[in-house]
C-alpha atoms as a PDB file:
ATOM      1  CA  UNK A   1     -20.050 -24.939 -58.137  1.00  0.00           C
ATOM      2  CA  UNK A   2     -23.398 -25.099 -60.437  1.00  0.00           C
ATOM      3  CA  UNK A   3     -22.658 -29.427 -59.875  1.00  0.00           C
ATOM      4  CA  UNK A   4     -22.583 -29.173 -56.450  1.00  0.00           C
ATOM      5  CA  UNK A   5     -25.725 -27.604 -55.615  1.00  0.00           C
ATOM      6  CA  UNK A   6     -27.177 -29.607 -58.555  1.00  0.00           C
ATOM      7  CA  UNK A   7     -26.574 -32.347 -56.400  1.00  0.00           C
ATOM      8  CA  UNK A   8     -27.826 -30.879 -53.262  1.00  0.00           C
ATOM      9  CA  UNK A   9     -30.693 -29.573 -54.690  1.00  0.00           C
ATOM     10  CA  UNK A  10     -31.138 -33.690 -56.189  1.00  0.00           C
ATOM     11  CA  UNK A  11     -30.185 -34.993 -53.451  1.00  0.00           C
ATOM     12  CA  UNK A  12     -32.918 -33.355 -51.256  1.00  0.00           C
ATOM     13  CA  UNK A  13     -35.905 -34.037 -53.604  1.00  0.00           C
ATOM     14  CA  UNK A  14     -34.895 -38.064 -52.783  1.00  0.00           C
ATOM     15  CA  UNK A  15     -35.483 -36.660 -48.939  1.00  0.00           C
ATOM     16  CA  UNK A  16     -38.773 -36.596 -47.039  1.00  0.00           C
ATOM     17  CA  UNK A  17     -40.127 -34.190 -45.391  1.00  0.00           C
ATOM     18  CA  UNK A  18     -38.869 -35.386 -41.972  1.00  0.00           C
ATOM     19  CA  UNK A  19     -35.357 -35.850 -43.302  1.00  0.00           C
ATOM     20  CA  UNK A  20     -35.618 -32.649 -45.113  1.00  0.00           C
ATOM     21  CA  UNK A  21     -36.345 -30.527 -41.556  1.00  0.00           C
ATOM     22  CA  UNK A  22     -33.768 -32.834 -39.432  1.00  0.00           C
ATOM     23  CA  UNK A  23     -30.870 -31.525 -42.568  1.00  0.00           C
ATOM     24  CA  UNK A  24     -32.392 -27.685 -42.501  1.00  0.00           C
ATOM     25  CA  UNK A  25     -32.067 -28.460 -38.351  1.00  0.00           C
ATOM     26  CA  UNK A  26     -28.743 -29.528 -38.942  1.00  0.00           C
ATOM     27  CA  UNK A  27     -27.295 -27.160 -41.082  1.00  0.00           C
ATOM     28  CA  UNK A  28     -28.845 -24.011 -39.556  1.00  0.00           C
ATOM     29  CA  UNK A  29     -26.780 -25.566 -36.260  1.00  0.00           C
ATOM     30  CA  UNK A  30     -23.726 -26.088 -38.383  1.00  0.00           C
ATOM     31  CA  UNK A  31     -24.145 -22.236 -39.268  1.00  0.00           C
ATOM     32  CA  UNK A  32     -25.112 -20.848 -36.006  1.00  0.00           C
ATOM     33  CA  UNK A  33     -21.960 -22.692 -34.538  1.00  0.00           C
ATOM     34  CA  UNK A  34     -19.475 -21.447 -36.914  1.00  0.00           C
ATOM     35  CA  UNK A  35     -21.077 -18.031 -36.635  1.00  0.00           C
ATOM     36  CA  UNK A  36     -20.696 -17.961 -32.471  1.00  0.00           C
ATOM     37  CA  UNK A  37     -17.386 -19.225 -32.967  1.00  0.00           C
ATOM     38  CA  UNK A  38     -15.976 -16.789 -35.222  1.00  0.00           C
ATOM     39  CA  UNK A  39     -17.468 -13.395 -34.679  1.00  0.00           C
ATOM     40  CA  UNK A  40     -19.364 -13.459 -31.260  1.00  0.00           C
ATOM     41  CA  UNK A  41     -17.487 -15.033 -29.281  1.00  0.00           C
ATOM     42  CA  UNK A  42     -14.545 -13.241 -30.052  1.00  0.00           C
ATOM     43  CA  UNK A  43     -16.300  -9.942 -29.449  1.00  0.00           C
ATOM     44  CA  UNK A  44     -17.709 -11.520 -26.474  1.00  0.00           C
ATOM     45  CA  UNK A  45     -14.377 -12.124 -24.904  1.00  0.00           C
ATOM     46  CA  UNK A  46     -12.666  -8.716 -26.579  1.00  0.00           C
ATOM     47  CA  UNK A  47     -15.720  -7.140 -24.577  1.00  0.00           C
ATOM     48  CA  UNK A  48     -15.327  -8.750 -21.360  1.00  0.00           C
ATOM     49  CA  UNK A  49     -11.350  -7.946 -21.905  1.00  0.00           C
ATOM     50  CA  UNK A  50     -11.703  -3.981 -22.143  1.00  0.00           C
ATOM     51  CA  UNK A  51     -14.388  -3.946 -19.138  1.00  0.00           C
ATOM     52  CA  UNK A  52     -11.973  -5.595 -16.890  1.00  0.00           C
ATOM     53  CA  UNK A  53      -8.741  -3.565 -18.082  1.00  0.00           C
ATOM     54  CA  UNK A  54     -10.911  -0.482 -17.563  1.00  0.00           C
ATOM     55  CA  UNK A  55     -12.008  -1.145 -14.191  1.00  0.00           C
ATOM     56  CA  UNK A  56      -8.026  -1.751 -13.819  1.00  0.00           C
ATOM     57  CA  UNK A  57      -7.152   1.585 -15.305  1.00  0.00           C
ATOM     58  CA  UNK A  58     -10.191   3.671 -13.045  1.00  0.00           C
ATOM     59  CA  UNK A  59      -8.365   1.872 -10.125  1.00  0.00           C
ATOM     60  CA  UNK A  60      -5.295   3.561 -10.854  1.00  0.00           C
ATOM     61  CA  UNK A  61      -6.173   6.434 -11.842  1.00  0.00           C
ATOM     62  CA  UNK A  62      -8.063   7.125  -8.559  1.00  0.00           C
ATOM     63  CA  UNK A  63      -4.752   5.897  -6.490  1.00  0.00           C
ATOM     64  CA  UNK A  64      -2.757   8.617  -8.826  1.00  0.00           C
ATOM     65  CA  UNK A  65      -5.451  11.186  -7.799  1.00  0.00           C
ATOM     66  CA  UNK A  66      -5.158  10.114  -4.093  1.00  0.00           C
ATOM     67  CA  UNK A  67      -1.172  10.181  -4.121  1.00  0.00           C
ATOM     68  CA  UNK A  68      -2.007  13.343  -5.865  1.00  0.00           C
ATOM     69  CA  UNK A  69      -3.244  14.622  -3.101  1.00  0.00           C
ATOM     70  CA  UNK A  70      -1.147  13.596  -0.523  1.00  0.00           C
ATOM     71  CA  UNK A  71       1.648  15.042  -2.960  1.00  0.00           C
ATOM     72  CA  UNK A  72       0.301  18.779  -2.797  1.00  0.00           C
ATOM     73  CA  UNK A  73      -0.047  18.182   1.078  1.00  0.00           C
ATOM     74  CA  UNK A  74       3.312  17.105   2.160  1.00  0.00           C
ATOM     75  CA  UNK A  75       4.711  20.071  -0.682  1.00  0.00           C
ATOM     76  CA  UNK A  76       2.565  22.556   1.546  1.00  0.00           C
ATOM     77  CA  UNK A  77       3.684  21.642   4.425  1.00  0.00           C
ATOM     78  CA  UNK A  78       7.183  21.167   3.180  1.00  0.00           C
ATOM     79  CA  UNK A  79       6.768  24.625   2.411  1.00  0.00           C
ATOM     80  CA  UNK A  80       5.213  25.758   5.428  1.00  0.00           C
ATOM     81  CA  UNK A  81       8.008  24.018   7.278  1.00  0.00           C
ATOM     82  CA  UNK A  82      11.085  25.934   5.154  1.00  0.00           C
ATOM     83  CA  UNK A  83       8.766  29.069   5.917  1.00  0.00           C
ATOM     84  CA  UNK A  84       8.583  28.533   9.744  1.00  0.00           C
ATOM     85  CA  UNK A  85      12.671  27.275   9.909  1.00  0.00           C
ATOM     86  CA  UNK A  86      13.909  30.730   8.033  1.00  0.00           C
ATOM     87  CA  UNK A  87      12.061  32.695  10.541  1.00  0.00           C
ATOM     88  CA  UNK A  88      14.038  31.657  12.935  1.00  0.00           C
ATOM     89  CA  UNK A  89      16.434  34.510  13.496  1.00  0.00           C
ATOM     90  CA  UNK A  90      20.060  33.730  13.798  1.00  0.00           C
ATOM     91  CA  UNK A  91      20.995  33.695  18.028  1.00  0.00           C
ATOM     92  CA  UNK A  92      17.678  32.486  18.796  1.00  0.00           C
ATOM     93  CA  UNK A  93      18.069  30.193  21.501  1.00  0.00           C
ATOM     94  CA  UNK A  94      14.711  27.879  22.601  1.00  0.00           C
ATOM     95  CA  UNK A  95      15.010  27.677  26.307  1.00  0.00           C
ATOM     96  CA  UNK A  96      16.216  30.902  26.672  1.00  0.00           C
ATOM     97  CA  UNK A  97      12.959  32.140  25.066  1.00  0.00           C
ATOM     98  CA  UNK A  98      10.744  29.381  27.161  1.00  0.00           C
ATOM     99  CA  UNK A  99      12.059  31.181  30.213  1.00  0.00           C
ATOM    100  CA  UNK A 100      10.764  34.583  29.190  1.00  0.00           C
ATOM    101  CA  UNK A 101       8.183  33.217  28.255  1.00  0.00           C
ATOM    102  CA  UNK A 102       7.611  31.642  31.579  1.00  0.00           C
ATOM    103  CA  UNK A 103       8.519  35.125  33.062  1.00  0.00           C
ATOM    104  CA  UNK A 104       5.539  37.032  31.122  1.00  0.00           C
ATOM    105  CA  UNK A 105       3.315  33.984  32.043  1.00  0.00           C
ATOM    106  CA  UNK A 106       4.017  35.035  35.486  1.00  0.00           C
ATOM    107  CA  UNK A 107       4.990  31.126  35.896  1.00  0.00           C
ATOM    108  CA  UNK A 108       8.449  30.984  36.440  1.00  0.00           C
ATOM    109  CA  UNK A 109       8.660  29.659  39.838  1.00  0.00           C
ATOM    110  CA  UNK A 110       6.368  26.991  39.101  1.00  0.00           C
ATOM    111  CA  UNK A 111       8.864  25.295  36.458  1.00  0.00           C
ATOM    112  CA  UNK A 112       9.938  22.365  37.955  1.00  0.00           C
ATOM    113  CA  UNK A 113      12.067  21.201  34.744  1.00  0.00           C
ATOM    114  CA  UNK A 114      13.016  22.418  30.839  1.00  0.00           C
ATOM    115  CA  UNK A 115      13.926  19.224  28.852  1.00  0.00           C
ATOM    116  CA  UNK A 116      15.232  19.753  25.070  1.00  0.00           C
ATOM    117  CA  UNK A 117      15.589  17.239  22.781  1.00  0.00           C
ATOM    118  CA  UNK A 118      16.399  17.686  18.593  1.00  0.00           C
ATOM    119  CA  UNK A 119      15.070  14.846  16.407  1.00  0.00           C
ATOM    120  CA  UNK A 120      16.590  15.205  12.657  1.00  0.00           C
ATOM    121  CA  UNK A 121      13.807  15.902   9.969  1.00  0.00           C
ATOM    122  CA  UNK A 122      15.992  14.868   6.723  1.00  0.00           C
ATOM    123  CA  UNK A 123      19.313  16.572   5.696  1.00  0.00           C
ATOM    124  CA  UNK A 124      18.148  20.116   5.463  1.00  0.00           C
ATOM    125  CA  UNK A 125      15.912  20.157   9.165  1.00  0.00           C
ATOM    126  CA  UNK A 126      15.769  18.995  12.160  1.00  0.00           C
ATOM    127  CA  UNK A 127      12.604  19.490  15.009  1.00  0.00           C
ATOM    128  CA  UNK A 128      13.854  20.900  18.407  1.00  0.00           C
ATOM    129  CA  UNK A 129      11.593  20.810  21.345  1.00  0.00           C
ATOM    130  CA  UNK A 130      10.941  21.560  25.014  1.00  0.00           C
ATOM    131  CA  UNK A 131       9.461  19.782  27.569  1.00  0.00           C
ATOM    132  CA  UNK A 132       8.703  22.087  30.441  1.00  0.00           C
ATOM    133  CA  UNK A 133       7.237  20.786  33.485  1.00  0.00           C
ATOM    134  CA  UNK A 134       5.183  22.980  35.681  1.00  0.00           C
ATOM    135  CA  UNK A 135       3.833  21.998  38.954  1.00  0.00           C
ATOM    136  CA  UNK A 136       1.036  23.785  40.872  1.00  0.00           C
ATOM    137  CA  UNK A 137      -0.504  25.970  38.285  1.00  0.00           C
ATOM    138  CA  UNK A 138      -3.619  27.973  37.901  1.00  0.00           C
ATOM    139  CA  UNK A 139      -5.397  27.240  35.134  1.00  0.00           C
ATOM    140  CA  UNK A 140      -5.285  30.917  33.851  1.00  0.00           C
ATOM    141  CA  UNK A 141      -1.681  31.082  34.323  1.00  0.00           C
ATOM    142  CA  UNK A 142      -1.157  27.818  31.876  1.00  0.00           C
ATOM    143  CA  UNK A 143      -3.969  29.073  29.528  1.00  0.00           C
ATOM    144  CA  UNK A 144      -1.460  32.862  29.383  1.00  0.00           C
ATOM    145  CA  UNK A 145       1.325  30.591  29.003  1.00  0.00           C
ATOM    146  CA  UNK A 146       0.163  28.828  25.907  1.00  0.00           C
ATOM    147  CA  UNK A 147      -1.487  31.509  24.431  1.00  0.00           C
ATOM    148  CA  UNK A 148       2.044  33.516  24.824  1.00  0.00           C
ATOM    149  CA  UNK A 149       3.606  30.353  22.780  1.00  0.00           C
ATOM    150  CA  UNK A 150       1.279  30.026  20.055  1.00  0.00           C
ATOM    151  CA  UNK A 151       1.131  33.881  19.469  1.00  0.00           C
ATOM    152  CA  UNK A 152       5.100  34.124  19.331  1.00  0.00           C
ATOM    153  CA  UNK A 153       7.057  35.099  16.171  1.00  0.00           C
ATOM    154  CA  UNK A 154       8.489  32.542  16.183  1.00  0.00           C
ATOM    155  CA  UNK A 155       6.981  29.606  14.114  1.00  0.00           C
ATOM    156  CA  UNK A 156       6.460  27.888  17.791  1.00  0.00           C
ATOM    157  CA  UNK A 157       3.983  25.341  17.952  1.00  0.00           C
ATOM    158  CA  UNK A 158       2.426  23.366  20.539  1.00  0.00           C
ATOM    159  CA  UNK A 159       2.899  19.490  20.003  1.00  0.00           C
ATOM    160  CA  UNK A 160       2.026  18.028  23.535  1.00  0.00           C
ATOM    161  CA  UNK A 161      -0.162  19.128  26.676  1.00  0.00           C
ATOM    162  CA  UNK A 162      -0.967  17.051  29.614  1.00  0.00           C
ATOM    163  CA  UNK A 163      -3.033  18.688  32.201  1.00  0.00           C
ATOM    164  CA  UNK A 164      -4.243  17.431  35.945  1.00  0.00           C
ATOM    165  CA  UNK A 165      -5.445  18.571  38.194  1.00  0.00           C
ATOM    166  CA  UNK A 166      -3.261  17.787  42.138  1.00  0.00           C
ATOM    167  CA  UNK A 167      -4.995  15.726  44.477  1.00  0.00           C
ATOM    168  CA  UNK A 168      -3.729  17.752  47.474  1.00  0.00           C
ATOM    169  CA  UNK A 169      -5.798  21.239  45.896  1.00  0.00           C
ATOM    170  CA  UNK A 170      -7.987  20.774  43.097  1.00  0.00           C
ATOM    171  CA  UNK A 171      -7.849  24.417  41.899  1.00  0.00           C
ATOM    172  CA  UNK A 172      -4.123  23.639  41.151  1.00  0.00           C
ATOM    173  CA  UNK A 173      -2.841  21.536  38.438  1.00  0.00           C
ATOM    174  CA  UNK A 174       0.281  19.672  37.176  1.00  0.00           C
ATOM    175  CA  UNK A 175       0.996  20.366  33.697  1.00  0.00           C
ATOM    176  CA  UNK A 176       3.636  18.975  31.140  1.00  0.00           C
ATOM    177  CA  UNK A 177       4.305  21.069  27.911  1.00  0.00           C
ATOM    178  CA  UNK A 178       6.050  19.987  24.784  1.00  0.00           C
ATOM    179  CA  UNK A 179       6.579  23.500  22.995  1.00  0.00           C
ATOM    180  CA  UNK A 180       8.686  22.543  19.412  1.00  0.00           C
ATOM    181  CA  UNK A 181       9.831  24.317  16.264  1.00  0.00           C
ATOM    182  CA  UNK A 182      12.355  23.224  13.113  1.00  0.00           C
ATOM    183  CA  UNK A 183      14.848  25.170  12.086  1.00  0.00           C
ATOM    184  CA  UNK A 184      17.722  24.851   9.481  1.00  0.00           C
ATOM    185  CA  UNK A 185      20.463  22.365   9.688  1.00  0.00           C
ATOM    186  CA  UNK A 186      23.796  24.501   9.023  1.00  0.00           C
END
């Protein structure tokens, strides 16, 4: 070791001073190469690595919060569902209801047609509904009617309403009604 930089150390006495700086130039390069090469760069690129895998990771984490979220909303109104189907009381029969209903709504005449229809909701459920058809209708009377509906206890909801008013006599209307409920599958 002690020969080597003997002859460095010789070997740049022989050197000018222009040689001298282009060497120092040279090997100050030399060093700040190696330097970049081994330690910075790597950092550089360990750096850029971590900032992109944790934009990655905040991405999901936010879509976990969000499906989350619309986990705890479909379990309430899973629940709210199972809570409206076991209030339905054994017997209870839709249309026969609909028509007392219709009775108390003092609307019964003006029924022109009671459609049901089921639609299956899974294994355990299944949505039954109603569409009742009511032609030349006061207002009041249809307002009564839904309000009788909605305030049943019965989890009774209403899903569709179409309203409008007759050409013939304005102060009457036409009115379509889709009155549905789930219950349990036995």
């Amino acid at each position: 070791m002690n020969n080597t930089i003997q002859y460095i150390s010789q070997y740049l006495n022989k050197l000018n001073a222009r040689e001298k700086g282009i060497v120092i130039f040279g090997v100050l390069g030399a060093v700040i190469i190696i330097v970049y090469g081994s330690v910075i760069a790597p950092f550089a690129e360990r750096y850029s690595n971590l900032s992109r895998m944790i934009k990655q990771r905040e991405s999901q984490y936010n879509d976990v919060l969000k499906l989350s979220g619309d986990y705890f909303f479909l379990k309430q109104e899973y629940n709210n569902l199972e809570k409206g189907a076991s209030k339905t009381k054994e017997g209870f029969s839709p249309l026969t209801f609909m028509e007392s209903v219709s009775t108390q709504a003092k609307i019964k005449d003006k029924i022109v047609s009671m459609k049901p229809s089921m639609t299956p909701m899974g294994e355990n459920y299944r949505e039954s509904s109603i569409e009742i058809k009511m032609e030349k209708v006061v207002l009041e009377h249809i307002m009564r009617y839904l309000h009788i509906v909605e305030s049943s206890e019965y989890p009774l909801k209403i899903k569709n309403l179409h309203i409008k008013s007759r050409f013939d006599d304005p102060g009457l209307m036409d009115a379509t009604v889709t009155v549905s409920f789930y219950e349990k599958v036995k």
